[in-house]
PDB file of N, CA and C in Angstrom:
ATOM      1  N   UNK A   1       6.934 -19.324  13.389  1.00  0.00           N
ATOM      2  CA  UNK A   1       5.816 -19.271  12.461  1.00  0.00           C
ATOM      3  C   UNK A   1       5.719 -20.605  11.722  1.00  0.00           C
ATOM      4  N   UNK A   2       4.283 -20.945  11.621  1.00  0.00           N
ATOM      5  CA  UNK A   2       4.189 -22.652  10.831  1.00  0.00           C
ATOM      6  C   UNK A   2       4.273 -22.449   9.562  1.00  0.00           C
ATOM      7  N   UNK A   3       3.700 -23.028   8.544  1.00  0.00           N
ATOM      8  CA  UNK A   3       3.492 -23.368   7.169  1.00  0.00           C
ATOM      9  C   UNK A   3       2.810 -22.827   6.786  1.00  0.00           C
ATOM     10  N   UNK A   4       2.606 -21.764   5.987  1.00  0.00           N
ATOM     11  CA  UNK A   4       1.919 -20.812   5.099  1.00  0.00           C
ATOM     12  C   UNK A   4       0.248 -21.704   5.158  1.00  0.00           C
ATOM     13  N   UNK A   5      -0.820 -21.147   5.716  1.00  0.00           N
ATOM     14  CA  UNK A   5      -2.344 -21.484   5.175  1.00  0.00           C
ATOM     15  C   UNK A   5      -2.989 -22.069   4.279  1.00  0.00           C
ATOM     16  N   UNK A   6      -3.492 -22.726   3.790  1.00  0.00           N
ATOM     17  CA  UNK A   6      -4.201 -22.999   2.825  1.00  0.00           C
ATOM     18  C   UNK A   6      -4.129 -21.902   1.479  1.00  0.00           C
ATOM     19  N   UNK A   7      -4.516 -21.102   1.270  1.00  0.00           N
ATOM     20  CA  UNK A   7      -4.588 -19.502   0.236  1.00  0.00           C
ATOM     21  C   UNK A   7      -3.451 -19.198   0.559  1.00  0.00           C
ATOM     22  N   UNK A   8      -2.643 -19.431   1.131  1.00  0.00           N
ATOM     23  CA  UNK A   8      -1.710 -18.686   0.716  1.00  0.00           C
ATOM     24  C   UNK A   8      -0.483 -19.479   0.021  1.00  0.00           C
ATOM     25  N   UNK A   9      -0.859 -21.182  -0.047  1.00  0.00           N
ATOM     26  CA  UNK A   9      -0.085 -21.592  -0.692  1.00  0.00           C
ATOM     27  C   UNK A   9      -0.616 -21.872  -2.095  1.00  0.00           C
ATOM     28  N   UNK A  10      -1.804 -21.401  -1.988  1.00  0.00           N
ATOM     29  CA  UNK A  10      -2.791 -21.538  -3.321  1.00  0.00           C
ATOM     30  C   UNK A  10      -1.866 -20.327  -4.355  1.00  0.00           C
ATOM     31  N   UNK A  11      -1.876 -19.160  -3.447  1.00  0.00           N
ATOM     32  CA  UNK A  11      -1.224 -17.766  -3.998  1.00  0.00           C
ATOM     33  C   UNK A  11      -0.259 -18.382  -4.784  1.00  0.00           C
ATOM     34  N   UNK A  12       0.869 -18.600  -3.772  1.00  0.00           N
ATOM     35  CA  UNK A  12       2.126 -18.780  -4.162  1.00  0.00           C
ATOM     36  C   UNK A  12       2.354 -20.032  -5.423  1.00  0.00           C
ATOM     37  N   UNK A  13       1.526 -20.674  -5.688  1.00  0.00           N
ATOM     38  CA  UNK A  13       1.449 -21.478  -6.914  1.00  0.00           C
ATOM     39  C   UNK A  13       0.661 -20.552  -7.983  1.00  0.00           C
ATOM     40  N   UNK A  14      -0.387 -20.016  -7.865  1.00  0.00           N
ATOM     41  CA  UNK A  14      -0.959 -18.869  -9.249  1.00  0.00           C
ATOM     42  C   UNK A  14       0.508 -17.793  -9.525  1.00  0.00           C
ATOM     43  N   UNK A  15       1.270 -17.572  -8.389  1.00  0.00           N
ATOM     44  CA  UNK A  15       2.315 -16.684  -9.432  1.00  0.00           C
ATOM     45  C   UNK A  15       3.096 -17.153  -9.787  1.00  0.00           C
ATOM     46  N   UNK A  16       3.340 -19.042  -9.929  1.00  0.00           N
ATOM     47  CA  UNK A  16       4.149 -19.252 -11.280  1.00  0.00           C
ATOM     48  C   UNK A  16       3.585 -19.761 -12.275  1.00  0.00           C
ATOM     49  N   UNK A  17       2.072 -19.611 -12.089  1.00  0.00           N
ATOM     50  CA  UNK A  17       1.644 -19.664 -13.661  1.00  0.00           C
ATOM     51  C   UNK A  17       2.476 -19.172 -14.906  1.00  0.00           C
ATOM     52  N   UNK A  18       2.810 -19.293 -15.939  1.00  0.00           N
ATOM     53  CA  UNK A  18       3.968 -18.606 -16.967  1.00  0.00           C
ATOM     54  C   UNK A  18       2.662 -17.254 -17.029  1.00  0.00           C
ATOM     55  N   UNK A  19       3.071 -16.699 -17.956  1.00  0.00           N
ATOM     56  CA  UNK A  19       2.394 -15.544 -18.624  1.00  0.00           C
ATOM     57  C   UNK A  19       1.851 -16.422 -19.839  1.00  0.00           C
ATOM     58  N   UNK A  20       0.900 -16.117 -20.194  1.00  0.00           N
ATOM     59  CA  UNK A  20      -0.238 -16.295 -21.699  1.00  0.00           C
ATOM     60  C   UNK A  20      -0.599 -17.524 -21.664  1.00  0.00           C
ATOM     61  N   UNK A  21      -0.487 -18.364 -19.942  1.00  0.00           N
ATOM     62  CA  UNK A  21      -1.043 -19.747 -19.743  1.00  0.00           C
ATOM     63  C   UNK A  21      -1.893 -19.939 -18.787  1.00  0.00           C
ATOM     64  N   UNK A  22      -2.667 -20.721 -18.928  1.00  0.00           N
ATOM     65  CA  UNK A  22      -3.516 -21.125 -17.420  1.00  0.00           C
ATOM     66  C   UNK A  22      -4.053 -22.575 -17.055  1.00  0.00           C
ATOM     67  N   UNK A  23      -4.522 -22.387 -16.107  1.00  0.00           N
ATOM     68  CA  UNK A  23      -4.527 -23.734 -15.672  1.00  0.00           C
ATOM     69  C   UNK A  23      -5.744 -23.488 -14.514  1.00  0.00           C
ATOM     70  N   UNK A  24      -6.146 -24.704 -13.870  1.00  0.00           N
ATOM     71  CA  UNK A  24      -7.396 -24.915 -13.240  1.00  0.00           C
ATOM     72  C   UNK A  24      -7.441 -24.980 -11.185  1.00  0.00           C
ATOM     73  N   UNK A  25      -8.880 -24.255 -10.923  1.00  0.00           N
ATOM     74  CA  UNK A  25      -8.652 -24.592 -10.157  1.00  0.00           C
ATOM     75  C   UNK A  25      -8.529 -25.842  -8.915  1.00  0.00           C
ATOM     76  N   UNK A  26      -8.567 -27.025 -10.039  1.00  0.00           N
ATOM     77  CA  UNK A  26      -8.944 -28.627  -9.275  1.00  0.00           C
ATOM     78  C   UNK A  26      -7.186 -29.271  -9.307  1.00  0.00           C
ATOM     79  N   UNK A  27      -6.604 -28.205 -10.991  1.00  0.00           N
ATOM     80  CA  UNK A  27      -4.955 -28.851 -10.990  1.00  0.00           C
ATOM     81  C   UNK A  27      -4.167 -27.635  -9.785  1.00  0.00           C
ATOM     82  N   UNK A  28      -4.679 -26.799  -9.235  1.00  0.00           N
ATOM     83  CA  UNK A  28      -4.036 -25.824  -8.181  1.00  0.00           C
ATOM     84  C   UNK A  28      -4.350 -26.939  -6.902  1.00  0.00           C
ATOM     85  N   UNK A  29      -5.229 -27.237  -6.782  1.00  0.00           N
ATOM     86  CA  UNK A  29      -5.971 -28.589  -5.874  1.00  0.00           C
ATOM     87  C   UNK A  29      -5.136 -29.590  -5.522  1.00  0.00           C
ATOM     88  N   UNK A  30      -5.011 -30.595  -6.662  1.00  0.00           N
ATOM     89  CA  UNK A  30      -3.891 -31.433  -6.489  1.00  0.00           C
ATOM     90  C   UNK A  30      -2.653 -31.498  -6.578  1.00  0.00           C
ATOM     91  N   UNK A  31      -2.183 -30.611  -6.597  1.00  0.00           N
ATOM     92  CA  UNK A  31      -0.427 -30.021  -6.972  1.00  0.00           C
ATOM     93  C   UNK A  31      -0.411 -30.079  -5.055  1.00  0.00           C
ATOM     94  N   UNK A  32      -1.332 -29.133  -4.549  1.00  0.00           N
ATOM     95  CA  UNK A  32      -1.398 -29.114  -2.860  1.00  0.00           C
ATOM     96  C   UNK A  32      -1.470 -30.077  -2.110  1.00  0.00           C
ATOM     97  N   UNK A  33      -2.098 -31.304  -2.588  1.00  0.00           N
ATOM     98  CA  UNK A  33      -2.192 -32.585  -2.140  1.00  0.00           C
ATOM     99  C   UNK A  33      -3.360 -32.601  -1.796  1.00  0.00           C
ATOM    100  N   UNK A  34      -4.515 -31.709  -2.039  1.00  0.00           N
ATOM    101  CA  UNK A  34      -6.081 -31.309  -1.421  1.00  0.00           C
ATOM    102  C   UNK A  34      -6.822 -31.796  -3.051  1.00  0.00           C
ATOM    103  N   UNK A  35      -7.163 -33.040  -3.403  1.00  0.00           N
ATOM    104  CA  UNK A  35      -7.845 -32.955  -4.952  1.00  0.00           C
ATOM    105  C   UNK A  35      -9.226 -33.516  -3.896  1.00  0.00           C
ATOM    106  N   UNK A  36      -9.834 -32.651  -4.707  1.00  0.00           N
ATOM    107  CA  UNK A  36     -11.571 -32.152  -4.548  1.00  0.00           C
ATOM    108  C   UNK A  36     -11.741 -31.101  -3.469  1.00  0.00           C
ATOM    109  N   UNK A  37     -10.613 -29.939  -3.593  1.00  0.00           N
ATOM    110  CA  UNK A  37     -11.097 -29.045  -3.058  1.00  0.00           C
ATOM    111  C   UNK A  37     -10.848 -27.821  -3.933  1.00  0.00           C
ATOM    112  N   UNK A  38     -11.449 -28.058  -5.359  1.00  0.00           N
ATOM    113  CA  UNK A  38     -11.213 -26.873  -6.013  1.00  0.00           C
ATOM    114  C   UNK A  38     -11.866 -25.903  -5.527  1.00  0.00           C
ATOM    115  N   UNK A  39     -13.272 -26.129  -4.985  1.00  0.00           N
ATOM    116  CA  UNK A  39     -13.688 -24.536  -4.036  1.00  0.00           C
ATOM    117  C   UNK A  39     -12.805 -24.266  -3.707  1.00  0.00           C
ATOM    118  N   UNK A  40     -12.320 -24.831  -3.037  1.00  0.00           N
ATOM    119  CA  UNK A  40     -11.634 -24.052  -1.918  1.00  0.00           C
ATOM    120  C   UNK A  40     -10.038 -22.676  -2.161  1.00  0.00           C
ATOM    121  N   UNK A  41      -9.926 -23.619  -3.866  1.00  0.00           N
ATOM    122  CA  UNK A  41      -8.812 -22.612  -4.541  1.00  0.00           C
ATOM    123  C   UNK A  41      -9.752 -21.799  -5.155  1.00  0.00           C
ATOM    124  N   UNK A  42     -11.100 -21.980  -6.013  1.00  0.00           N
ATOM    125  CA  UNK A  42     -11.750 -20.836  -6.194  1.00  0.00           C
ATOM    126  C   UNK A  42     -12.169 -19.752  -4.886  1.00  0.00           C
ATOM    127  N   UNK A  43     -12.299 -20.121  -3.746  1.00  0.00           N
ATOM    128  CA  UNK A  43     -12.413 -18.880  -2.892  1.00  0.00           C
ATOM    129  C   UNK A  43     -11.391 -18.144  -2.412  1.00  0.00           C
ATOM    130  N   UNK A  44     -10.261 -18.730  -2.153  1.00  0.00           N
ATOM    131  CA  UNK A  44      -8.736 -18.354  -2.358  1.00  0.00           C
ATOM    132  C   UNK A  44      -8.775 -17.214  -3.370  1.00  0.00           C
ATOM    133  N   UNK A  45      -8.594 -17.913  -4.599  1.00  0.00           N
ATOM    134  CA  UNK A  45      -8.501 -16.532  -5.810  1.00  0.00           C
ATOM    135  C   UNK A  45      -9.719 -15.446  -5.696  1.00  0.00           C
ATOM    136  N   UNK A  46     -11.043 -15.775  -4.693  1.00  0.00           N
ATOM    137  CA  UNK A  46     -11.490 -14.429  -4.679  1.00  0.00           C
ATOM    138  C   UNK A  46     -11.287 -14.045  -3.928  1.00  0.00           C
ATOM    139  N   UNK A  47     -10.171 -14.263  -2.960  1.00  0.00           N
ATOM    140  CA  UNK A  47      -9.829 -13.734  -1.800  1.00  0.00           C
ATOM    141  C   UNK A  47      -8.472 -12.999  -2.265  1.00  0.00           C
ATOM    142  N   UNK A  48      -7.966 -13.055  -3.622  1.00  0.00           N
ATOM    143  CA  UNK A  48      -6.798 -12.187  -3.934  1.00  0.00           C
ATOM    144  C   UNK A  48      -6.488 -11.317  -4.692  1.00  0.00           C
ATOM    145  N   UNK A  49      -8.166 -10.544  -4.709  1.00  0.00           N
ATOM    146  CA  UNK A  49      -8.336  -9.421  -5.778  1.00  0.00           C
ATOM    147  C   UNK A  49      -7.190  -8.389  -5.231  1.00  0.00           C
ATOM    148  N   UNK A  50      -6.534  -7.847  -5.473  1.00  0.00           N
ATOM    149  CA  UNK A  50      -6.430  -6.524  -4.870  1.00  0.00           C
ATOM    150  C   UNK A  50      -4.364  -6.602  -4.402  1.00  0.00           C
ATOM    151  N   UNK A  51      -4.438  -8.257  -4.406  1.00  0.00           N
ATOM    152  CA  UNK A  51      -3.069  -8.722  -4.321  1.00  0.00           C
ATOM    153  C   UNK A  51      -2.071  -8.986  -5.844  1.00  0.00           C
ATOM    154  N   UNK A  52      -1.333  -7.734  -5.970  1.00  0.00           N
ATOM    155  CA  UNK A  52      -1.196  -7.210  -7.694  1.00  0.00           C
ATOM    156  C   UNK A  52      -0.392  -8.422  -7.961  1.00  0.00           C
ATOM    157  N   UNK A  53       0.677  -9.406  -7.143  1.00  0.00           N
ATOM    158  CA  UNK A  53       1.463 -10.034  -7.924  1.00  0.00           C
ATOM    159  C   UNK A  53       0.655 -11.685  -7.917  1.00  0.00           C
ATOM    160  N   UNK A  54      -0.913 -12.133  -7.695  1.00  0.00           N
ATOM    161  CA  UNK A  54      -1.404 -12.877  -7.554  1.00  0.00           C
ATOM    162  C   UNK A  54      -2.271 -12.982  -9.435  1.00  0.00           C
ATOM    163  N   UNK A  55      -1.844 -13.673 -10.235  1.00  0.00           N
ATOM    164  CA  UNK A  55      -2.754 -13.488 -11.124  1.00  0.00           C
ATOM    165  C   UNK A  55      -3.819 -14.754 -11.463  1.00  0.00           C
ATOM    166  N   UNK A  56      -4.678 -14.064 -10.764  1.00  0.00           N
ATOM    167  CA  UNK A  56      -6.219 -14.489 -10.445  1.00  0.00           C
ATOM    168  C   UNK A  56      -6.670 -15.345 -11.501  1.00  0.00           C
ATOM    169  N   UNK A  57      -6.625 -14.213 -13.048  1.00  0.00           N
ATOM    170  CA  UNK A  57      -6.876 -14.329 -13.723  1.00  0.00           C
ATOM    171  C   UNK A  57      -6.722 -15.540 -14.857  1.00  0.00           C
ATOM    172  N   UNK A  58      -5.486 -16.200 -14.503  1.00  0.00           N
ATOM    173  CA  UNK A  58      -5.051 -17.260 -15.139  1.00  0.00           C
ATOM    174  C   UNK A  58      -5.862 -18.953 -15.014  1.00  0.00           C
ATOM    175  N   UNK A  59      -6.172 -18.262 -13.685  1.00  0.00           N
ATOM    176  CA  UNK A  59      -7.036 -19.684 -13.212  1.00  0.00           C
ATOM    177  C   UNK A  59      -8.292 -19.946 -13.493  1.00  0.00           C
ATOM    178  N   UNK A  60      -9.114 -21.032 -13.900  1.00  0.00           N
ATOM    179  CA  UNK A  60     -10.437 -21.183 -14.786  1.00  0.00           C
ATOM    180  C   UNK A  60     -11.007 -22.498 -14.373  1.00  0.00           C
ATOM    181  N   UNK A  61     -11.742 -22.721 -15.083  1.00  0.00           N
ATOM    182  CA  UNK A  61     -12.306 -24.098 -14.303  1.00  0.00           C
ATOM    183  C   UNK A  61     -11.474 -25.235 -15.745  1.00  0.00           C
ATOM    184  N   UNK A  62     -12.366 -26.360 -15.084  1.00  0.00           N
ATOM    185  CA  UNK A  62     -12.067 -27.326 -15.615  1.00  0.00           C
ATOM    186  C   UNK A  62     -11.707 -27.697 -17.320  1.00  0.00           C
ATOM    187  N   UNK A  63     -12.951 -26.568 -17.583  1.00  0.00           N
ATOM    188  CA  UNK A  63     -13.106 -26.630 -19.292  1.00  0.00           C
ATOM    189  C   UNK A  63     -13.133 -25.551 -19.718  1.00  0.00           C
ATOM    190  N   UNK A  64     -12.191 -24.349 -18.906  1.00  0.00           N
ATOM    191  CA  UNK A  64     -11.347 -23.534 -19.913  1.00  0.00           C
ATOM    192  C   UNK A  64     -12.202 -22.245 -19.521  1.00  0.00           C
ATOM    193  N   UNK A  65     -13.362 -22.426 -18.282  1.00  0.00           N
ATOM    194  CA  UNK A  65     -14.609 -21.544 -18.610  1.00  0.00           C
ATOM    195  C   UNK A  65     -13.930 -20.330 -17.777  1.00  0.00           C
ATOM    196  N   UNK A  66     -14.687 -18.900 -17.795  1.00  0.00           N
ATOM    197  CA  UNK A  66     -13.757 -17.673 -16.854  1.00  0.00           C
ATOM    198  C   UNK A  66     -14.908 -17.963 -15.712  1.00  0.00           C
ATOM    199  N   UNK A  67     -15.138 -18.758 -15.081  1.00  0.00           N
ATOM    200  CA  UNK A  67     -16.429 -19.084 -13.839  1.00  0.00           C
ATOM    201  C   UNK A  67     -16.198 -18.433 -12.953  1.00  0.00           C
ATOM    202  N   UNK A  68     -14.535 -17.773 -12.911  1.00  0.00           N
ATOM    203  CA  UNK A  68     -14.200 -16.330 -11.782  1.00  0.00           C
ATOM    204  C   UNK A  68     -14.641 -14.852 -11.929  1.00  0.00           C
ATOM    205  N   UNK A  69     -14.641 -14.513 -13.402  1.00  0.00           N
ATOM    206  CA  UNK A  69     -14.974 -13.469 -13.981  1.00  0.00           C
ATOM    207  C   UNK A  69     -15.705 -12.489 -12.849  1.00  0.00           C
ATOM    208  N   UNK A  70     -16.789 -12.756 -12.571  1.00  0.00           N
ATOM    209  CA  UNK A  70     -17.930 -12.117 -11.351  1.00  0.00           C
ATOM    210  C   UNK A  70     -17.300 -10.883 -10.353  1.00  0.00           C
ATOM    211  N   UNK A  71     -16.166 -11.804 -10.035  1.00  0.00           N
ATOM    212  CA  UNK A  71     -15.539 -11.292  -8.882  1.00  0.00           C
ATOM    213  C   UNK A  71     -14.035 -10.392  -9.450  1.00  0.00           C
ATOM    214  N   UNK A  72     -13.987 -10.179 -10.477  1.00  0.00           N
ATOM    215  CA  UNK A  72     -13.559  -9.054 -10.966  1.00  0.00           C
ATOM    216  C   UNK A  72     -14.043  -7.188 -11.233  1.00  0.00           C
ATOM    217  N   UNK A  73     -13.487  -6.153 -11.140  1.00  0.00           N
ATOM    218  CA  UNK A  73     -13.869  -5.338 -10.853  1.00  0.00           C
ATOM    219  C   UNK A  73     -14.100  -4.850 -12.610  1.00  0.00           C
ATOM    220  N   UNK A  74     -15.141  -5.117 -12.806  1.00  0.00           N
ATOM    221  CA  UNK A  74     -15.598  -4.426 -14.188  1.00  0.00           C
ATOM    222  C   UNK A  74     -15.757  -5.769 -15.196  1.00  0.00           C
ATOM    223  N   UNK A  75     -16.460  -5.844 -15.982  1.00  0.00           N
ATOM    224  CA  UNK A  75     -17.511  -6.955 -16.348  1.00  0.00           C
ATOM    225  C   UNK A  75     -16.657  -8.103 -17.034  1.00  0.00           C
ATOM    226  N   UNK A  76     -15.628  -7.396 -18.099  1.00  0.00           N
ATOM    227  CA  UNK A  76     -15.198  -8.156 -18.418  1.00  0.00           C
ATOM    228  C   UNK A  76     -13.084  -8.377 -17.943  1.00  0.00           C
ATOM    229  N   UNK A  77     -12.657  -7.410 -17.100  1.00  0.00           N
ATOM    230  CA  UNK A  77     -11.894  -7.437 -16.490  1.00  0.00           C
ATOM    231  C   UNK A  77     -10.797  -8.912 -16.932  1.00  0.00           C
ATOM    232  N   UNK A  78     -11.402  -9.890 -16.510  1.00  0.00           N
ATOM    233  CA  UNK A  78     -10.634 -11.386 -16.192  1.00  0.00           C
ATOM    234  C   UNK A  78     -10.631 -11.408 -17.742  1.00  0.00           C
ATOM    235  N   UNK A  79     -11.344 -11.433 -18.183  1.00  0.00           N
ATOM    236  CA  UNK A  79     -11.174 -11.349 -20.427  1.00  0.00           C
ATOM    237  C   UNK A  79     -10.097 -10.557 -21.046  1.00  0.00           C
ATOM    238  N   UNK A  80     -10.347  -9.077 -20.479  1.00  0.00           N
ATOM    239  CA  UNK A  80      -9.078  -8.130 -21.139  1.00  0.00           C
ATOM    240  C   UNK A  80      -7.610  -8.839 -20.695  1.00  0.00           C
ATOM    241  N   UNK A  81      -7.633  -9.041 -19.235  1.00  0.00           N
ATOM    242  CA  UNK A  81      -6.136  -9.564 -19.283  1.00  0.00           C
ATOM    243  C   UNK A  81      -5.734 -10.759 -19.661  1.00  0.00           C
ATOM    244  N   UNK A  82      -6.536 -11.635 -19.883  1.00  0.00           N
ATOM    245  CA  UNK A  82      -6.229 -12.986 -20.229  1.00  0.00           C
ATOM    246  C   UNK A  82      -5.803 -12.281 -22.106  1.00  0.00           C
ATOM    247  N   UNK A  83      -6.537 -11.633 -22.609  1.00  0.00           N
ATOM    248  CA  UNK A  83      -6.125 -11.435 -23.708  1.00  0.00           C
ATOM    249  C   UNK A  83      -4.933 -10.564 -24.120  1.00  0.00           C
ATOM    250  N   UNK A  84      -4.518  -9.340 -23.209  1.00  0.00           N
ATOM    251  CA  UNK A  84      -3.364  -8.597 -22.932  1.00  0.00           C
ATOM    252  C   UNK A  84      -2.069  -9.795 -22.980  1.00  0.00           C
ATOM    253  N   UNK A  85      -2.065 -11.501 -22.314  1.00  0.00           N
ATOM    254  CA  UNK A  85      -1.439 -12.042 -22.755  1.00  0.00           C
ATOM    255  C   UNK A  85      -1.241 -12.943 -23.922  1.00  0.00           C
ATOM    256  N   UNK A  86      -2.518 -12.732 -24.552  1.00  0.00           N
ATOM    257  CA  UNK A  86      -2.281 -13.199 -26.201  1.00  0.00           C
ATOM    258  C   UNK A  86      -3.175 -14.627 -25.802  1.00  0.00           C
ATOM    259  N   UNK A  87      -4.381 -14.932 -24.919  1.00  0.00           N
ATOM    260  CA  UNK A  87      -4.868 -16.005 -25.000  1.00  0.00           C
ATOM    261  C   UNK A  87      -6.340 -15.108 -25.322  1.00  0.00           C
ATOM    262  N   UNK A  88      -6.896 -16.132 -26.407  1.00  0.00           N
ATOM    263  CA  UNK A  88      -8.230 -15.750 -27.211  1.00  0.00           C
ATOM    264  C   UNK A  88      -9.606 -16.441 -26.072  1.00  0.00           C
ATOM    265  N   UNK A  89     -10.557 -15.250 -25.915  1.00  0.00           N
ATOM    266  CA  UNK A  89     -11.565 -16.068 -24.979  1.00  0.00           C
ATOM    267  C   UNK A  89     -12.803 -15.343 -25.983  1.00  0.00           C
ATOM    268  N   UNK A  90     -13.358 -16.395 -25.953  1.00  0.00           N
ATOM    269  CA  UNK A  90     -14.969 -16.153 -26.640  1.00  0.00           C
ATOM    270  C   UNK A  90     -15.859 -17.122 -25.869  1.00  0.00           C
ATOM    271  N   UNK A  91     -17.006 -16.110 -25.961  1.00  0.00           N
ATOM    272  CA  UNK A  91     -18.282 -16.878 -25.178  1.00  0.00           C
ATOM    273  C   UNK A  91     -17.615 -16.947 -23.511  1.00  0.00           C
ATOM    274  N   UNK A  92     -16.713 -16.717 -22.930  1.00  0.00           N
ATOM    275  CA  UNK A  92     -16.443 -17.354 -21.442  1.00  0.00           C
ATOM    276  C   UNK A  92     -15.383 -18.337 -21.381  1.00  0.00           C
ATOM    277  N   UNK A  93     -14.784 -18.453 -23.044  1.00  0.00           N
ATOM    278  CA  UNK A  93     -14.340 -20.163 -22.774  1.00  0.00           C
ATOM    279  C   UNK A  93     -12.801 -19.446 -23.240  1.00  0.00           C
ATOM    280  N   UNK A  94     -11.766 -19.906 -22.947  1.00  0.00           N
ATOM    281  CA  UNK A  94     -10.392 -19.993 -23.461  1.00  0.00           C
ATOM    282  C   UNK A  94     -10.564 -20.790 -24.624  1.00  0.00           C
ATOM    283  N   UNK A  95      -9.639 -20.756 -25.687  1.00  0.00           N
ATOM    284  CA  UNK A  95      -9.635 -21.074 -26.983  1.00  0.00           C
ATOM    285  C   UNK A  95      -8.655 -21.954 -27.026  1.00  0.00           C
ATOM    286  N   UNK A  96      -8.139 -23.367 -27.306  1.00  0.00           N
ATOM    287  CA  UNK A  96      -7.239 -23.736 -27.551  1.00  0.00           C
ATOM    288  C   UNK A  96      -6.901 -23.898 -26.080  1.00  0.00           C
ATOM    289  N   UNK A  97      -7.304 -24.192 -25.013  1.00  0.00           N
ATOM    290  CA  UNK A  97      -7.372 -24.520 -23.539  1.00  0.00           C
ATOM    291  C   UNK A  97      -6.310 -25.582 -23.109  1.00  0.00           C
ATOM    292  N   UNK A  98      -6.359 -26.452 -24.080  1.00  0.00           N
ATOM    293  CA  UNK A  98      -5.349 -27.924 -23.751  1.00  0.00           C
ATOM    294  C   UNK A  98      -4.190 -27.305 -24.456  1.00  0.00           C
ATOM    295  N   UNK A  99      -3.564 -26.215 -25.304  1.00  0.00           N
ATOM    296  CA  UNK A  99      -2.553 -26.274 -25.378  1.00  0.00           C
ATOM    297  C   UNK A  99      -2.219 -24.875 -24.225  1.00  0.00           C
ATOM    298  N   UNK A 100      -3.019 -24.487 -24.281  1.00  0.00           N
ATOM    299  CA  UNK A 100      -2.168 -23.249 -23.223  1.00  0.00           C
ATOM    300  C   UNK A 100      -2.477 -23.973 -21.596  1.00  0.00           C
ATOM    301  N   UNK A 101      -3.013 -24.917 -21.943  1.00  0.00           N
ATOM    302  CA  UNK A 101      -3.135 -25.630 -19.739  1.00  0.00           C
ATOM    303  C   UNK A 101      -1.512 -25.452 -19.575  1.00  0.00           C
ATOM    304  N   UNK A 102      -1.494 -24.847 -17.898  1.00  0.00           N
ATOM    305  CA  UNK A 102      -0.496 -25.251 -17.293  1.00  0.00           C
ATOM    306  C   UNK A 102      -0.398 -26.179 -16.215  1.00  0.00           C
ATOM    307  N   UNK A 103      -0.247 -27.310 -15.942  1.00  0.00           N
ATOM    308  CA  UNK A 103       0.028 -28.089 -14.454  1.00  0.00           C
ATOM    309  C   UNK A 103       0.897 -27.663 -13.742  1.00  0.00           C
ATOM    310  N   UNK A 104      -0.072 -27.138 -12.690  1.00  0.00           N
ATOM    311  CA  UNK A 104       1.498 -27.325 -11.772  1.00  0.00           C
ATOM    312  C   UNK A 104       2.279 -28.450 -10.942  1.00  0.00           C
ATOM    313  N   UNK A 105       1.919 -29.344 -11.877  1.00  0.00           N
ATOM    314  CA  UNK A 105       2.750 -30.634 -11.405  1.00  0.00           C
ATOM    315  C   UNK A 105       3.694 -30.977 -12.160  1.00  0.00           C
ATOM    316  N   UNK A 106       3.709 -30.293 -13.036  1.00  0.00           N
ATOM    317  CA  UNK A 106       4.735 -30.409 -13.965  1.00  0.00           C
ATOM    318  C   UNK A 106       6.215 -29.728 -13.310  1.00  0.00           C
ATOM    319  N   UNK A 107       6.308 -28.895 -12.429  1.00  0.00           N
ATOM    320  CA  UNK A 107       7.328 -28.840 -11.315  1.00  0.00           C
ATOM    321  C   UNK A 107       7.452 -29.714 -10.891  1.00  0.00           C
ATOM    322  N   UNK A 108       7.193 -30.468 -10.643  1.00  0.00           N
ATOM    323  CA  UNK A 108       7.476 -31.678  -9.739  1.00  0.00           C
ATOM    324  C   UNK A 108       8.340 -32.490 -10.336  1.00  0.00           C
ATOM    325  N   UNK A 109       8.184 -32.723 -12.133  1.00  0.00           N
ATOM    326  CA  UNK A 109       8.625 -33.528 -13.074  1.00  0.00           C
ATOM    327  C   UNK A 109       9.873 -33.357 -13.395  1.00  0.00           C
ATOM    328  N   UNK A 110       9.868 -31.703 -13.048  1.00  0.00           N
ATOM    329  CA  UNK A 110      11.186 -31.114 -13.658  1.00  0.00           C
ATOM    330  C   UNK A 110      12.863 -31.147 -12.666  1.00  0.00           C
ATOM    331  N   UNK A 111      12.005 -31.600 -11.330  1.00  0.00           N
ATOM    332  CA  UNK A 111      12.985 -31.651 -10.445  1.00  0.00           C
ATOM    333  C   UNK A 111      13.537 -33.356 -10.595  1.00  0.00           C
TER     334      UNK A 111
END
């Protein structure tokens, strides 16, 4: 068997997002070595509704916005859990965005 797919190495980086942090889908992008294919991690994460240890939800766009929301099952879905971990969203936007960003390149730093 080769090297895990595209989405599925997208996956396996959204579940070490920490809990009550998030981060984007252009920094899921370049952590992969793929920068300017944040589509391509936004269709990924709508391709992992339904996959319980994938949290979808953490991932946002550039400026904090829930631009995934849609593709959640019930309107505001991607809002309740982002807030279940103690991050404040009003209007669509994460609150305080630059201190809760996570990079995942910041693994990289730590090794």
């Amino acid at each position: 068997m080769g090297e895990p797919g595209f989405f599925q190495q997208v996956y396996e980086v959204a579940k070490l997002i920490p809990y009550g942090r998030v981060t984007s889908y252009g920094a899921i992008a370049r952590y992969l070595g793929a920068a300017g294919s944040a589509r391509m991690v936004g269709w990924a994460m709508n391709g992992s509704h339904g996959m319980e240890d994938v949290p979808a939800h953490r991932v946002v766009n550039r400026k904090g916005l829930l631009t995934g929301k849609h593709h959640f099952k019930g309107t505001n879905l991607m809002q309740q859990l982002l807030e279940s971990e103690g991050v404040e969203v009003v209007d669509n936007q994460i609150q305080d965005f630059e201190r809760l960003f996570w990079d995942p390149n910041s693994l990289r730093e730590a090794t």
